[in-house]
Protein backbone atom coordinates (compact mmCIF):
# COMPACT_ATOMS: atom_id res chain seq x y z
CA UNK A 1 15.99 4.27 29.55
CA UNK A 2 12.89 3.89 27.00
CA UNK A 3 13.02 1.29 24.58
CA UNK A 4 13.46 2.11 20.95
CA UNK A 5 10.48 2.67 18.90
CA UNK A 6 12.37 -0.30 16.84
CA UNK A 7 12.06 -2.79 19.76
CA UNK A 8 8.87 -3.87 21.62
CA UNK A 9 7.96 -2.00 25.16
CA UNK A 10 8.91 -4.72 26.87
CA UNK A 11 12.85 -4.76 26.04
CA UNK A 12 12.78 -8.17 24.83
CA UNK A 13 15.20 -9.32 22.64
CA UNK A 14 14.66 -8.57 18.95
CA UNK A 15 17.41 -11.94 17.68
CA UNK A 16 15.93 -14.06 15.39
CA UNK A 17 16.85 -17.34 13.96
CA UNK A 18 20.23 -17.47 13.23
CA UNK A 19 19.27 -18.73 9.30
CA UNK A 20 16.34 -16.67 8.80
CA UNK A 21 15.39 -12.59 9.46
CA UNK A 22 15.58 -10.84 12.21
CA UNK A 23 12.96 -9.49 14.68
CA UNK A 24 13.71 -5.86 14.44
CA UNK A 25 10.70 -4.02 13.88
CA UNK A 26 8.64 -2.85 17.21
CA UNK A 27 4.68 -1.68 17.20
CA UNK A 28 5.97 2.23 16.83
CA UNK A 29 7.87 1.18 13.43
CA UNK A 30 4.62 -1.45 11.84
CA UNK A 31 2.48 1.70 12.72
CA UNK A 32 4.76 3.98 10.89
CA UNK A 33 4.86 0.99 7.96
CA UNK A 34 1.17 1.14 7.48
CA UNK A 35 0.77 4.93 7.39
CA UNK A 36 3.64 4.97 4.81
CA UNK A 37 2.12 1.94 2.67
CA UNK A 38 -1.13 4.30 2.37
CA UNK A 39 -0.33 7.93 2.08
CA UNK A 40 1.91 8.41 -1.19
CA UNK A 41 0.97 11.67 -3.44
CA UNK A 42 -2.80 9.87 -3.83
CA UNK A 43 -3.98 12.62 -0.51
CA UNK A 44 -2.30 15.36 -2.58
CA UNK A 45 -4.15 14.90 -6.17
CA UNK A 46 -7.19 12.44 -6.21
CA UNK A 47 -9.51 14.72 -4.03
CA UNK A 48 -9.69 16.77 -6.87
CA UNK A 49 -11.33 13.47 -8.52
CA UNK A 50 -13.83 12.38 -6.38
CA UNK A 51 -14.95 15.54 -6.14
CA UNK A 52 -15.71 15.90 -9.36
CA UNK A 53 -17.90 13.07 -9.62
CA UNK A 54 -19.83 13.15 -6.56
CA UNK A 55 -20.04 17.32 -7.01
CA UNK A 56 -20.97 17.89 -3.08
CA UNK A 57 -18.86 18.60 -0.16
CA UNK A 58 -21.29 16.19 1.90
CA UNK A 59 -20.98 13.72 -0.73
CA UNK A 60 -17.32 13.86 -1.05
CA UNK A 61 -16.78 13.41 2.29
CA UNK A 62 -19.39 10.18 2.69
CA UNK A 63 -17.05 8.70 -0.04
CA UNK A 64 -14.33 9.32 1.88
CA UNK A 65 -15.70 7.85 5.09
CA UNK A 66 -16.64 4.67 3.04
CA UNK A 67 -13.46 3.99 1.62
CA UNK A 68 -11.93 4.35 5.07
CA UNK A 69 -14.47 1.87 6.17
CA UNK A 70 -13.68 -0.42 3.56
CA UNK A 71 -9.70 -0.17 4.50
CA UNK A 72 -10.51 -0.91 8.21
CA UNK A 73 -11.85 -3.85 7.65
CA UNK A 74 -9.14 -4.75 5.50
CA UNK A 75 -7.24 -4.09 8.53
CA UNK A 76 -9.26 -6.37 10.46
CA UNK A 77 -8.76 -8.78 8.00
CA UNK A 78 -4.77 -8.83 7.66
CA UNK A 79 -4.71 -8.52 11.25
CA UNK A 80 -6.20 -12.02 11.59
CA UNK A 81 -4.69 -13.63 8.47
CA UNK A 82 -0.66 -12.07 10.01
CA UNK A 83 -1.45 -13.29 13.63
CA UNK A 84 -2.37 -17.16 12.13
CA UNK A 85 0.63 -17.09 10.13
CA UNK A 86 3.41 -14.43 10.70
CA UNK A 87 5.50 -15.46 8.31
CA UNK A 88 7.57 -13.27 5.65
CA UNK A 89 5.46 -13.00 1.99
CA UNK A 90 1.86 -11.92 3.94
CA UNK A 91 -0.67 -12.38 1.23
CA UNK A 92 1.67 -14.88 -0.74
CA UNK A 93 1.99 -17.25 2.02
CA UNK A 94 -1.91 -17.01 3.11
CA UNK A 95 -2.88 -18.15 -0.89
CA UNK A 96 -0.59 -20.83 -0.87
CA UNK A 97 -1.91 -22.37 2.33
CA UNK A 98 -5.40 -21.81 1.32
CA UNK A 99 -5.61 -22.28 -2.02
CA UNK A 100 -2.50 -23.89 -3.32
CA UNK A 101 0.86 -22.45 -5.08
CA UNK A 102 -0.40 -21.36 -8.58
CA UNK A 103 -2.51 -18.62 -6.81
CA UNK A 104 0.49 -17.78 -4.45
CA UNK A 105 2.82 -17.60 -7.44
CA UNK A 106 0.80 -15.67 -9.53
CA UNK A 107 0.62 -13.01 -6.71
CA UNK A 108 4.20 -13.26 -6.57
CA UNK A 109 5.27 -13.19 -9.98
CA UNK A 110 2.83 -10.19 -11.04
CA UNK A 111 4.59 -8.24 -7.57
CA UNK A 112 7.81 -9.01 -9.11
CA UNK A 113 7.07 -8.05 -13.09
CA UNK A 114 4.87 -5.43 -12.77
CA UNK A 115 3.20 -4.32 -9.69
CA UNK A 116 5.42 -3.41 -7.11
CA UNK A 117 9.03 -2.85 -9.64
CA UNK A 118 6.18 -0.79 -11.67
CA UNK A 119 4.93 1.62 -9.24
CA UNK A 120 8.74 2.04 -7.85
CA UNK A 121 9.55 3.19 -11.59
CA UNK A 122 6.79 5.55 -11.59
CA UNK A 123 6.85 6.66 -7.37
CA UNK A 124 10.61 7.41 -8.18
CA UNK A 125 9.78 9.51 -11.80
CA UNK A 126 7.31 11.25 -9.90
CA UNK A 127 9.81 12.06 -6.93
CA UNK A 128 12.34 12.97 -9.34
CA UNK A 129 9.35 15.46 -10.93
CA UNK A 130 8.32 17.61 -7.44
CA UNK A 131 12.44 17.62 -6.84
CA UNK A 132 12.65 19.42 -10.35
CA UNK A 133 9.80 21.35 -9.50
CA UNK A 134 11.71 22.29 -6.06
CA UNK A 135 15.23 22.84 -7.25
CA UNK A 136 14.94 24.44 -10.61
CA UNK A 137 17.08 21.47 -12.51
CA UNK A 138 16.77 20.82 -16.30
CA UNK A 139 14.19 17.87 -17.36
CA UNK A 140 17.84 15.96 -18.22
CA UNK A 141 18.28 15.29 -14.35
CA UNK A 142 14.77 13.35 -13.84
CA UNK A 143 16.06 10.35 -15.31
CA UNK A 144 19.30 10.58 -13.08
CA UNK A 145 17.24 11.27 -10.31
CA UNK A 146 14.77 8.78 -10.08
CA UNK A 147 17.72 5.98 -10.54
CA UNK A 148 19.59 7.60 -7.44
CA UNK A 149 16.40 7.37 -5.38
CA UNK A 150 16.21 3.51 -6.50
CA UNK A 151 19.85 3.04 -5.74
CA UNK A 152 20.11 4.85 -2.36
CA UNK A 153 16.85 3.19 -0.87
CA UNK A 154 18.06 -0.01 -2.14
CA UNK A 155 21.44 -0.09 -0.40
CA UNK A 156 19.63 1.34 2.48
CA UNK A 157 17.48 -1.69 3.12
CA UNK A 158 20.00 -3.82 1.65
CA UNK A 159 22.18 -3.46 4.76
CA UNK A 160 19.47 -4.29 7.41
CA UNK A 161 15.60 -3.46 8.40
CA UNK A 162 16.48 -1.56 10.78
CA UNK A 163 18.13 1.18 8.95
CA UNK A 164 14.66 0.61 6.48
CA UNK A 165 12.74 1.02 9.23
CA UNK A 166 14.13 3.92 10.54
CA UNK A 167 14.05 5.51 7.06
CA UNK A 168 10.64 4.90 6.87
CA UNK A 169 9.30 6.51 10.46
CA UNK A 170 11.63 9.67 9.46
CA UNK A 171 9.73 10.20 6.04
CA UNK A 172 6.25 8.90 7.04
CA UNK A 173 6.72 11.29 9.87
CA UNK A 174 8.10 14.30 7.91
CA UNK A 175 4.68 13.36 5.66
CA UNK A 176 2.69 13.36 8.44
CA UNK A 177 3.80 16.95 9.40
CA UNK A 178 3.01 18.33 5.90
CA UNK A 179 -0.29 17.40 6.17
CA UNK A 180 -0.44 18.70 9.53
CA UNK A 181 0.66 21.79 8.29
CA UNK A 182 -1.72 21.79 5.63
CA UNK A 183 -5.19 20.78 7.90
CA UNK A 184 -3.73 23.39 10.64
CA UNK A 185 -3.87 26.36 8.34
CA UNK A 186 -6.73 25.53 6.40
CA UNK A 187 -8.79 24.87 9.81
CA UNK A 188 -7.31 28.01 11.52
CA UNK A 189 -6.76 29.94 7.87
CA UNK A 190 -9.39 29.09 5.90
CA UNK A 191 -12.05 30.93 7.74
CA UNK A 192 -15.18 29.16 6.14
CA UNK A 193 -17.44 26.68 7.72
CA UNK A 194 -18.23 23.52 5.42
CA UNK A 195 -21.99 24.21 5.58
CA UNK A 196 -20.85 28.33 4.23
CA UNK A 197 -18.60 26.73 1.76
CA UNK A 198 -21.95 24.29 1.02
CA UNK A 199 -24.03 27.54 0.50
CA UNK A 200 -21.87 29.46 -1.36
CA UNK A 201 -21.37 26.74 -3.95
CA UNK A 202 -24.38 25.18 -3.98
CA UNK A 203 -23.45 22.60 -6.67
CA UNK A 204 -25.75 19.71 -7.79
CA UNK A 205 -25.65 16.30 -6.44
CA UNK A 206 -25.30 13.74 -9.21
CA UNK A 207 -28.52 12.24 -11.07
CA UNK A 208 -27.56 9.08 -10.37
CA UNK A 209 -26.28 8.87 -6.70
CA UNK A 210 -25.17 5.50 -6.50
CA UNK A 211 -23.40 5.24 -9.85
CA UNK A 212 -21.62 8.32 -8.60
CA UNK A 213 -20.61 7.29 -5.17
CA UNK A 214 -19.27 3.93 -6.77
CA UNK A 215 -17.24 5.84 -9.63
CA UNK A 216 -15.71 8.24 -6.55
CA UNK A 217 -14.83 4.87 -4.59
CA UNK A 218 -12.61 3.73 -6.87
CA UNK A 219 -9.99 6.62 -6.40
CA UNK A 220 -10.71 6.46 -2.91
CA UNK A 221 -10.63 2.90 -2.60
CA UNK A 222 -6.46 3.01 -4.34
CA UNK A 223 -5.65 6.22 -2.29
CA UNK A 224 -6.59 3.63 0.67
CA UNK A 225 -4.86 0.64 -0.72
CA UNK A 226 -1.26 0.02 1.05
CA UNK A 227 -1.63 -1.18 4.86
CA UNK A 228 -1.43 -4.93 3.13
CA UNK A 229 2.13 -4.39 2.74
CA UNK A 230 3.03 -4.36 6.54
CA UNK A 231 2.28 -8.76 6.24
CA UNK A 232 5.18 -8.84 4.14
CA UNK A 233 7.77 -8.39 7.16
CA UNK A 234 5.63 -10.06 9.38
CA UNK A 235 8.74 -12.56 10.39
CA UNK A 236 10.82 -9.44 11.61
CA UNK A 237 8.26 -7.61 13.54
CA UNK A 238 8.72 -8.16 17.37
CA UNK A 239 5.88 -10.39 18.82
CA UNK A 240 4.05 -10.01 15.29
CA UNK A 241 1.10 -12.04 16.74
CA UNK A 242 -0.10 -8.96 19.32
CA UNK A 243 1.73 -6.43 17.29
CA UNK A 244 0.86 -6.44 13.72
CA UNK A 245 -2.81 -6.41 14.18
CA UNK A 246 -2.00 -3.68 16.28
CA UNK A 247 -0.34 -1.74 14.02
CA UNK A 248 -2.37 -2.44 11.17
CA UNK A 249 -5.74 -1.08 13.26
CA UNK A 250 -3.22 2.17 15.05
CA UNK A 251 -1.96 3.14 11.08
CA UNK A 252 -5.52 3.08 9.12
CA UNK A 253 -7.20 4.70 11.77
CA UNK A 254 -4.37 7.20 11.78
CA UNK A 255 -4.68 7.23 7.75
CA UNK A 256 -8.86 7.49 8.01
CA UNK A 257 -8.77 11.34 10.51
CA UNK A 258 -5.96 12.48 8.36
CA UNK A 259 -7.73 11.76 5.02
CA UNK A 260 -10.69 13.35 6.21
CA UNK A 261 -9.22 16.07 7.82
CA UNK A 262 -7.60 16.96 4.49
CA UNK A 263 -10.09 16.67 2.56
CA UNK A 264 -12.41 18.93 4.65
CA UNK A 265 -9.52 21.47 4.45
CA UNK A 266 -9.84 21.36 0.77
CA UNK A 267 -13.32 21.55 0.74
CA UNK A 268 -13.15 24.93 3.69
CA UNK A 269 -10.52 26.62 1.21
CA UNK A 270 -11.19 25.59 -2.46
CA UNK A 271 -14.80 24.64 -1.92
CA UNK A 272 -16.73 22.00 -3.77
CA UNK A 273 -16.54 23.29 -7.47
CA UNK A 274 -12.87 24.74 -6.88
CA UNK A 275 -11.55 21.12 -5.92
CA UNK A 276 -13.26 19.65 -9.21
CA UNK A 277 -11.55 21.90 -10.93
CA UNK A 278 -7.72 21.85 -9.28
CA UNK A 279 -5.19 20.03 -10.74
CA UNK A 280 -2.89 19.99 -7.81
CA UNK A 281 -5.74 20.70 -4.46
CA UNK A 282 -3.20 20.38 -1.66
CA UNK A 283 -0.62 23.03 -3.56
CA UNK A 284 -3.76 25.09 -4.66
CA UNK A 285 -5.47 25.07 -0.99
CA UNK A 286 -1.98 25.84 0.95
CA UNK A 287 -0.62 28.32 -1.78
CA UNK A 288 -4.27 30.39 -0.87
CA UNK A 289 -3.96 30.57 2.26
CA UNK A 290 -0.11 30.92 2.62
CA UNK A 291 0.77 32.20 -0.44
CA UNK A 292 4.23 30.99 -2.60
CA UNK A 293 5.63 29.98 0.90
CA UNK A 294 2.88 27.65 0.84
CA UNK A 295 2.91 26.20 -2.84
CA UNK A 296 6.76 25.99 -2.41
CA UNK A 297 6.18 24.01 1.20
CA UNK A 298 3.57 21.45 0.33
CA UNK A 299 5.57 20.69 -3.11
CA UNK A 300 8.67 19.67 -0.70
CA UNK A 301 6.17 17.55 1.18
CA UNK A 302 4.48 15.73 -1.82
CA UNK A 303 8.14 15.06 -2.73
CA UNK A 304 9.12 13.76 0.91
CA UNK A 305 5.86 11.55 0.66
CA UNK A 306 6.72 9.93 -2.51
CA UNK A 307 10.26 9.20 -1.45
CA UNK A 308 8.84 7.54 1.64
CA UNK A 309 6.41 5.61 -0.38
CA UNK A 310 9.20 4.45 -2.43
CA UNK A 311 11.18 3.20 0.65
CA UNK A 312 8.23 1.46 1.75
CA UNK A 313 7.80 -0.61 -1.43
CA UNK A 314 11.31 -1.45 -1.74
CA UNK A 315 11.72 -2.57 1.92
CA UNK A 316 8.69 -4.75 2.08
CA UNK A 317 7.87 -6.20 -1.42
CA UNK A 318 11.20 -8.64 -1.80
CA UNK A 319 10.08 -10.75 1.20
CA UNK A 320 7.65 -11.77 -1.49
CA UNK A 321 9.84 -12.86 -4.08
CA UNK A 322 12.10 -14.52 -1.42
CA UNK A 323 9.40 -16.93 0.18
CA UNK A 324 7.82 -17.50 -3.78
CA UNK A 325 11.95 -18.64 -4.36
CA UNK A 326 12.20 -20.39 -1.09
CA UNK A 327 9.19 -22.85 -2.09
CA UNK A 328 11.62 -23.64 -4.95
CA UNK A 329 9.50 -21.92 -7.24
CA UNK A 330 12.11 -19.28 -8.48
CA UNK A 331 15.80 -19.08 -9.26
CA UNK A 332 17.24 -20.54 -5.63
CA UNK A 333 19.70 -17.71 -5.41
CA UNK A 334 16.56 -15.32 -5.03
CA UNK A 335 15.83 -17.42 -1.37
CA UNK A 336 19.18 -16.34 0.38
CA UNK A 337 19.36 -14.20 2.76
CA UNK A 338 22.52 -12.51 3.54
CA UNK A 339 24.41 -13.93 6.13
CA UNK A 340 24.94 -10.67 8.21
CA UNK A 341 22.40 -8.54 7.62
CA UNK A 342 19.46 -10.93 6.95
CA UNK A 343 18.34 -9.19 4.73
CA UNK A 344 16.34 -11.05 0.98
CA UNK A 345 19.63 -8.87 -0.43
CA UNK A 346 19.81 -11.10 -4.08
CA UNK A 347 15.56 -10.15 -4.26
CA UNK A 348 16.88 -6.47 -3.67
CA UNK A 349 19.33 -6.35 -6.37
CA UNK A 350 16.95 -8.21 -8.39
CA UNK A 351 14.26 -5.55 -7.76
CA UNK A 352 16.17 -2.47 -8.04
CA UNK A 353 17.56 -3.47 -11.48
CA UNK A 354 13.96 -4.60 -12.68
CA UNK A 355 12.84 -1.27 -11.68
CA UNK A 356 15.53 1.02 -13.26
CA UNK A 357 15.34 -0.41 -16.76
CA UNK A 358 11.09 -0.12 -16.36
CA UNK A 359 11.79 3.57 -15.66
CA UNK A 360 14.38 3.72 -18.34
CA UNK A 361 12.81 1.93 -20.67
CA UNK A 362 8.84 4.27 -19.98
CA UNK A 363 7.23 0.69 -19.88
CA UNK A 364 6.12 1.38 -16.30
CA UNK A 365 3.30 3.31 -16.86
CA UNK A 366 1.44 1.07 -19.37
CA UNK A 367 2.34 -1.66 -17.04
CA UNK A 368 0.54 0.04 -14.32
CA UNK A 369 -2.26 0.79 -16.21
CA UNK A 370 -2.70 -2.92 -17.47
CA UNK A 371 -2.63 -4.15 -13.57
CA UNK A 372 -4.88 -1.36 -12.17
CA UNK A 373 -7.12 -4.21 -10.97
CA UNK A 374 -4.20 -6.22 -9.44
CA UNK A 375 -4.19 -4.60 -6.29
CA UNK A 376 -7.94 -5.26 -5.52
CA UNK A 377 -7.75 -8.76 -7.10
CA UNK A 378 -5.38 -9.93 -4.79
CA UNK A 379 -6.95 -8.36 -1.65
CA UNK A 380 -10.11 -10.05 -2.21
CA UNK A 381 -8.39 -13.37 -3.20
CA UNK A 382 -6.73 -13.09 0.18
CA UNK A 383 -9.60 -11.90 2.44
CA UNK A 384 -11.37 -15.54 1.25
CA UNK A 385 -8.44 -17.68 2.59
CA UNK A 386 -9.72 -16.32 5.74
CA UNK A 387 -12.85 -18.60 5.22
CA UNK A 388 -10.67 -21.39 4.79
CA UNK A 389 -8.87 -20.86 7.82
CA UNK A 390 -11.72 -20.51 10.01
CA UNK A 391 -13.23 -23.66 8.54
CA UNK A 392 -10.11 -25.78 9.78
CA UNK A 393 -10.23 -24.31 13.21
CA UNK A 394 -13.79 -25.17 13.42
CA UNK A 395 -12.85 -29.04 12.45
CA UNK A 396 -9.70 -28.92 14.81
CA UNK A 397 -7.07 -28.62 12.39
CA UNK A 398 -5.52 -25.08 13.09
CA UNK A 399 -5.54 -23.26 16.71
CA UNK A 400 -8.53 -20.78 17.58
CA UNK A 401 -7.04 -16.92 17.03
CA UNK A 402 -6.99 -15.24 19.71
CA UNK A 403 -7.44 -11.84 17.44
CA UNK A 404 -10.55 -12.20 15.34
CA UNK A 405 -12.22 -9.78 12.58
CA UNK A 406 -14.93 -8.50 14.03
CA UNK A 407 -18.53 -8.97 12.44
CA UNK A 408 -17.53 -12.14 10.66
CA UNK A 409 -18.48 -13.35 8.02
CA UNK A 410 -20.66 -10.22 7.00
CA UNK A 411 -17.34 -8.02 6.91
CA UNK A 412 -15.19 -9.91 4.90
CA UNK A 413 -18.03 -10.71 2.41
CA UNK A 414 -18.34 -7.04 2.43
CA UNK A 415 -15.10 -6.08 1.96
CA UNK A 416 -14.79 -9.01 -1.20
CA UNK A 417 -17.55 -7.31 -2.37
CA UNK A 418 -15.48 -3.84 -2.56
CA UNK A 419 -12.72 -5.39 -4.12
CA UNK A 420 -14.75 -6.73 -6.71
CA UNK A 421 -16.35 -4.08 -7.34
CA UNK A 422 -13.18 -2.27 -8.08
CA UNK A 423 -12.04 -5.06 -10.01
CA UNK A 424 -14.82 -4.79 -12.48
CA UNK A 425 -15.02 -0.89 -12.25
CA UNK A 426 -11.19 -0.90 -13.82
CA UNK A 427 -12.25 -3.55 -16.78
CA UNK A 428 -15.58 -1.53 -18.06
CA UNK A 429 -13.69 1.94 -17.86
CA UNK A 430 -10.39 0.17 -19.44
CA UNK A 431 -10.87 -3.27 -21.15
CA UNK A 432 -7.76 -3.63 -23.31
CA UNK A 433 -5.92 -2.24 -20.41
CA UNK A 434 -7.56 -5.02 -18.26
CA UNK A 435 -6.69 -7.14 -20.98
CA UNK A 436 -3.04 -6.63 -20.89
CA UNK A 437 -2.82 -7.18 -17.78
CA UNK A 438 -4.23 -10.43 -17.48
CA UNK A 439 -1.72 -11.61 -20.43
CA UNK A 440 1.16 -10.11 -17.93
CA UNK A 441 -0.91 -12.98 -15.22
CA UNK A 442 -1.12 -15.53 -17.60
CA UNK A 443 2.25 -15.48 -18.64
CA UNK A 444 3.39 -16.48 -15.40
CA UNK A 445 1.70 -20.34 -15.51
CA UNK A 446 4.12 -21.76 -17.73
CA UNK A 447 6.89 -20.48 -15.19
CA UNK A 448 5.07 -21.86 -12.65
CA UNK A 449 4.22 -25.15 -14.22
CA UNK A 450 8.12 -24.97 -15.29
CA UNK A 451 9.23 -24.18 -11.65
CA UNK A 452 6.98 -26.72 -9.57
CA UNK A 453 7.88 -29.56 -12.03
CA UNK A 454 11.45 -29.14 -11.15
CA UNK A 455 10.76 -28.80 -7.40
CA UNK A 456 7.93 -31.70 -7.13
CA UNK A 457 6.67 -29.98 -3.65
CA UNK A 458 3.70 -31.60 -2.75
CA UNK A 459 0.57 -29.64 -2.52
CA UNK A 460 -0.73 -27.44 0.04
CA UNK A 461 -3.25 -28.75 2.51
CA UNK A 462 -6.53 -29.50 1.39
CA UNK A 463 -9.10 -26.55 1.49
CA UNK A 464 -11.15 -27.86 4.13
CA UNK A 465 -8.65 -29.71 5.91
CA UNK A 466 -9.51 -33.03 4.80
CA UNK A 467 -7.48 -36.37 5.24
């Protein structure tokens, strides 16, 4: 009998430490976490975007290409970083052996306040808004909705990663086959070539081409963002030190042909200056070339994708708060694991309650918008500990990895480089907004200072690895 796509190929035992999580999640279920941390309902909309500032199918495509470069090496990068240190927390326990707590807590805390409870609030609204769309209900259910969807998913992982897990490789699959659906019949359906659709449009390319490419990367770049979330269960992945990087390479490059492939689809249906000017590309390209059946069809899958997405965040993102709260920098209750289904289940509570009175309360979207920077800050924060780690295997102090990024150090200055550019991109076009949201940051070092005080952990190795 064939092992279960939650258990590694080799049938070894999935146990983990009695007192700590449990290795449950095989190579088939990290790929599935990766492709489900990336495509949410960003595939669906921000084509429609990028194409209006770059104006050319070539051009929207390049942009496309790029940001899947940029996301592979972030790959590259995680898969390194997750095979030194598999450990629960991923980028929270790579800044605070790098770089020290504050930088690890920081991550932490803005996951916990605003970033990840935030875009649950607002993935679950905009569920609840395709299910409307679907069923027919009055606006009064959306609320209602969006808390169930919280609620279920929550018990759901509560109770184990495996039934996450499994959860997850249903939806990301069911996701998958929408967009399957959607490249089939605009490659079989759509009956024009890209160069035709090219000549028939004939747009403009942008005065200023590199100005333009950058503004299109930045959509691009967040449609990409996501595969970073697969470090947070690194601890119950089976043999995480061959599997994650694995996983993390199989999922973006997975992520990068379906991306393009749906974007060409657009661009062979809508053309060019049609996918400037849709407001909803995937629905407009699939309702053209399949009529209602179609619209009605990709809505269900926009609304499958979301609900996955959701899943996704609240399976991974309390592994966070649960190592921050296991240094002792949190409430201690928010480090236990539950004794049976080890499971961070007080972090899950904790989140799912955060979340519901953000979505009750409408603050999720300005938090959102204040953090749209986060993201990006924090991968290119963590892609430098990687410096730091290579330095202390060259002096002796950590083991050689057998799993390497590939072009170092020009691709991880590269891919710094992208997240910075991002970074700055989302303070010039939004400074208040950029503002906000490093108050939201800097509210957290008085917790911090409160927090360490009372624990009096000593501080994490020296950058270099000095004496």
């Amino acid at each position: 009998m064939s092992p279960s796509p939650l258990q590694d190929e080799t049938g070894a035992s999935s146990a983990g430490p009695r007192d700590g999580y449990a290795r449950r999640v095989g190579l088939f279920s990290g790929v599935m976490l990766v492709i489900g941390g990336i495509i949410g309902s960003g595939i669906f909309l921000n084509p429609a975007i990028v194409a209006q500032r770059v104006h050319t199918p070539g051009l929207t495509l390049i942009v496309w290409l790029l940001g899947g470069v940029v996301a592979l090496i972030g790959a590259f990068i995680y898969g390194e970083l997750g095979q030194r240190i598999p450990k629960a927390g991923g980028s929270y326990v790579y800044l605070r052996d790098a770089f020290g707590p504050l930088p690890a807590f920081l991550n932490a805390w803005g996951l916990m306040l605003m970033i990840a409870t935030g875009a649950i609030a607002a993935v679950a609204v905009t569920f609840a808004n395709y299910t409307l769309a679907l069923t027919g209900l009055g606006e009064s259910f959306r609320f209602p909705l969006a808390v169930g969807a919280i609620l279920l998913l929550s018990a759901v992982n509560f109770f184990g990663v495996r039934p996450g897990a499994l959860t997850q490789n249903i939806f990301t699959l069911l996701k998958l086959l929408a967009l399957a659906v959607l490249v089939g019949a605009g490659l079989l359906l759509g009956g024009t070539p890209p160069a035709a659709v090219e000549a028939v449009d004939a747009p403009q390319a942008p005065d200023s081409l590199v100005l333009a490419l950058g503004a299109a990367l930045v959509p691009v770049l967040f449609s990409y963002g996501g595969w970073q979330q697969t470090n947070f269960v690194a601890e119950e992945m089976v043999h995480p030190e061959r599997n994650l990087p694995r996983a993390l390479l199989l999922g973006v490059i997975g992520v990068v042909t379906v991306y393009l492939l749906a974007n060409l689809t657009y661009l062979r249906t809508l053309g060019a200056e049609g996918l400037a000017a849709s407001r909803a590309p995937a629905a407009d390209a699939l309702g053209q070339l399949l009529g209602p059946v179609g619209r009605t069809f990709i809505t269900a899958g926009v609304a499958l994708s979301t609900f996955g997405f959701l899943n996704l965040v609240i399976l991974v993102s309390p592994r966070v708060y649960q190592a921050m709260a296991a240094d002792g920098l949190f409430f201690p209750w928010m480090a236990k694991l539950h004794p049976r289904f080890r499971t961070p289940s007080n972090a899950i509570l904790f989140q799912a309650g955060w979340a519901i009175l953000l979505t009750g309360t409408g603050t999720y979207g300005e938090l959102l918008d204040s953090v749209v920077f986060a993201d990006w800050l924090i991968f290119g924060s963590t892609a430098a500990t990687l410096f730091i780690y290579r330095a202390r295997e060259k002096q002796g102090l950590m083991p050689r990895a057998a799993y390497r990024v590939p072009g170092y150090p020009v691709t991880p200055l590269l891919f710094i480089a992208a997240a910075l550019y991002v970074l700055l991109g989302s303070m010039a076009s939004n400074p208040f907004n950029a503002l906000k949201g490093a108050v939201l940051f800097g509210a957290g070092v008085p917790v911090f200072l409160h927090w360490h005080k009372r624990t009096r952990r000593p501080e994490a190795p020296p950058a270099l690895g000095a004496p």
